[in-house]
Protein backbone atom coordinates (compact mmCIF):
# COMPACT_ATOMS: atom_id res chain seq x y z
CA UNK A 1 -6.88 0.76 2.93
CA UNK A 2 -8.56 -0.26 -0.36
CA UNK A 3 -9.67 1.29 -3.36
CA UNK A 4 -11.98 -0.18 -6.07
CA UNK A 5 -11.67 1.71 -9.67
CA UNK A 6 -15.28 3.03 -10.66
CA UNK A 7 -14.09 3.40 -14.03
CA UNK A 8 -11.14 2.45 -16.56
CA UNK A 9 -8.23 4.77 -16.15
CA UNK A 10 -5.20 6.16 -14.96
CA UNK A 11 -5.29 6.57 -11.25
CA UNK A 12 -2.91 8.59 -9.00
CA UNK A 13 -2.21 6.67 -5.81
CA UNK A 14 -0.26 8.26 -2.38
CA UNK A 15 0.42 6.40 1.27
CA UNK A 16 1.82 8.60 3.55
CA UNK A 17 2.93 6.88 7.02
CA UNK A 18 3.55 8.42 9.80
CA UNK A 19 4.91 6.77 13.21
CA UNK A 20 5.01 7.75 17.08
CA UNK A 21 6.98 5.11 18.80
CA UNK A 22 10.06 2.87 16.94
CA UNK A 23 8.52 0.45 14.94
CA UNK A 24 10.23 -0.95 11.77
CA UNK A 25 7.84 -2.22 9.10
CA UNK A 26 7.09 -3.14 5.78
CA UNK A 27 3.73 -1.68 3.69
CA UNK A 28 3.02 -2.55 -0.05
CA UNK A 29 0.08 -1.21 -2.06
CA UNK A 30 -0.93 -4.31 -4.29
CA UNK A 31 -3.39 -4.54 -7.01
CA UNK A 32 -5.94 -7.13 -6.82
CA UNK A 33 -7.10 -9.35 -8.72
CA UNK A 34 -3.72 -10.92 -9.43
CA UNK A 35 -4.40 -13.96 -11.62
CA UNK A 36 -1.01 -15.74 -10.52
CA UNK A 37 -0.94 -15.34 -6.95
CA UNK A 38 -3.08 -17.66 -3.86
CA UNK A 39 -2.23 -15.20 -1.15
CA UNK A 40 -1.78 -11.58 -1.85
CA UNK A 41 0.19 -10.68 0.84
CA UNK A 42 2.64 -12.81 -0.22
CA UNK A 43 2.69 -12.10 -3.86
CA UNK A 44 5.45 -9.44 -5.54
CA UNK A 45 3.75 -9.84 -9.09
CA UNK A 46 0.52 -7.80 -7.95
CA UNK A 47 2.70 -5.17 -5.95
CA UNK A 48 2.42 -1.45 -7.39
CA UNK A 49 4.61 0.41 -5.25
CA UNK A 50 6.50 -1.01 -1.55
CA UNK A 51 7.01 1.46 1.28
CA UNK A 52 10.24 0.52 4.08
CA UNK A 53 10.25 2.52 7.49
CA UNK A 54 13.41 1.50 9.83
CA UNK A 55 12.96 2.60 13.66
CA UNK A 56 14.81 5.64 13.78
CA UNK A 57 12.41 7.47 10.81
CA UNK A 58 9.57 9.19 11.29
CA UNK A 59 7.29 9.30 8.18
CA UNK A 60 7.70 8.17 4.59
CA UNK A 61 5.28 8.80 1.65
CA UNK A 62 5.02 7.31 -1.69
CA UNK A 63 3.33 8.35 -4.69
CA UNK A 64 2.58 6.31 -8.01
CA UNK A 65 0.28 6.22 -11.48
CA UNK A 66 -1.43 3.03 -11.65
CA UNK A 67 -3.35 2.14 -15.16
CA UNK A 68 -6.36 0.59 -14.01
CA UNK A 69 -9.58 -1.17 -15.39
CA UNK A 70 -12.81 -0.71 -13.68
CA UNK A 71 -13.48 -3.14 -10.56
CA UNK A 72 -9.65 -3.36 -10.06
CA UNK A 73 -8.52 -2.72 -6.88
CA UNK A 74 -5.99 -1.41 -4.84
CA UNK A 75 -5.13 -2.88 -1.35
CA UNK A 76 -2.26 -1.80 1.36
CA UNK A 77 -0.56 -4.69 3.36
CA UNK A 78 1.50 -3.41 6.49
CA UNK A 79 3.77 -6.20 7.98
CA UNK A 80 5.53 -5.23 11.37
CA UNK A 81 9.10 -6.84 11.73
CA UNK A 82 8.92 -6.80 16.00
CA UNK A 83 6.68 -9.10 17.07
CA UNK A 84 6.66 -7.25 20.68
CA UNK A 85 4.70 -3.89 19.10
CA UNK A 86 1.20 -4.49 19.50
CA UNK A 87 -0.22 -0.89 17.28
CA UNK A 88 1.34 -0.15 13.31
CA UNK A 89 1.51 3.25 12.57
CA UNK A 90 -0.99 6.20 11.38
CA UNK A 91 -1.73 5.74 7.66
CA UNK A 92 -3.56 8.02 4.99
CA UNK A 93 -4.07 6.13 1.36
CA UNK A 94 -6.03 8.12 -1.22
CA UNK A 95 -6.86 7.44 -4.92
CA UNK A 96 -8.05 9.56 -7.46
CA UNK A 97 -8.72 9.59 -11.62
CA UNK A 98 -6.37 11.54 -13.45
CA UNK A 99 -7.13 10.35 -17.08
């Protein structure tokens, strides 16, 4: 997912993940452009809000307020810790102004 601000603001962010088979993963929603980092992925400076799921849940949600100038973005990164699972799970981002 990725969201671009149309406008300066403060913008409410949600991920909710859900999963049908036993994965165990890692998803962060970063925002972009992060002056100090080469490879976002890799970079913990630009991340707004991190998102663990272990095998055994289900689903997991987070929700955050990000300040946000216009053109700013917000990416997710998913990163799947068994290299033998060839899908990640179902994912719904959304972004919205709320002042």
């Amino acid at each position: 997912g990725e969201f671009t601000a149309p406008m300066d603001g403060l913008y409410a962010s949600f991920l909710s993940i859900q999963q049908n088979g036993k994965l165990q993963f890692f998803c962060a929603i970063k925002k972009q452009p992060c002056m100090s980092c080469i490879h976002p992925n890799q970079c913990n400076q630009c991340t707004v809000c991190t998102v663990f799921m272990c095998k055994d849940q289900i689903n997991a949600c987070t929700f955050i307020v990000v300040n946000m100038k216009a053109g700013e973005k917000l990416l997710v990164f998913c990163i799947k810790y068994d290299d033998a699972l060839s899908c990640l799970p179902d994912a719904m981002f959304v972004c919205f102004k709320i002042g």
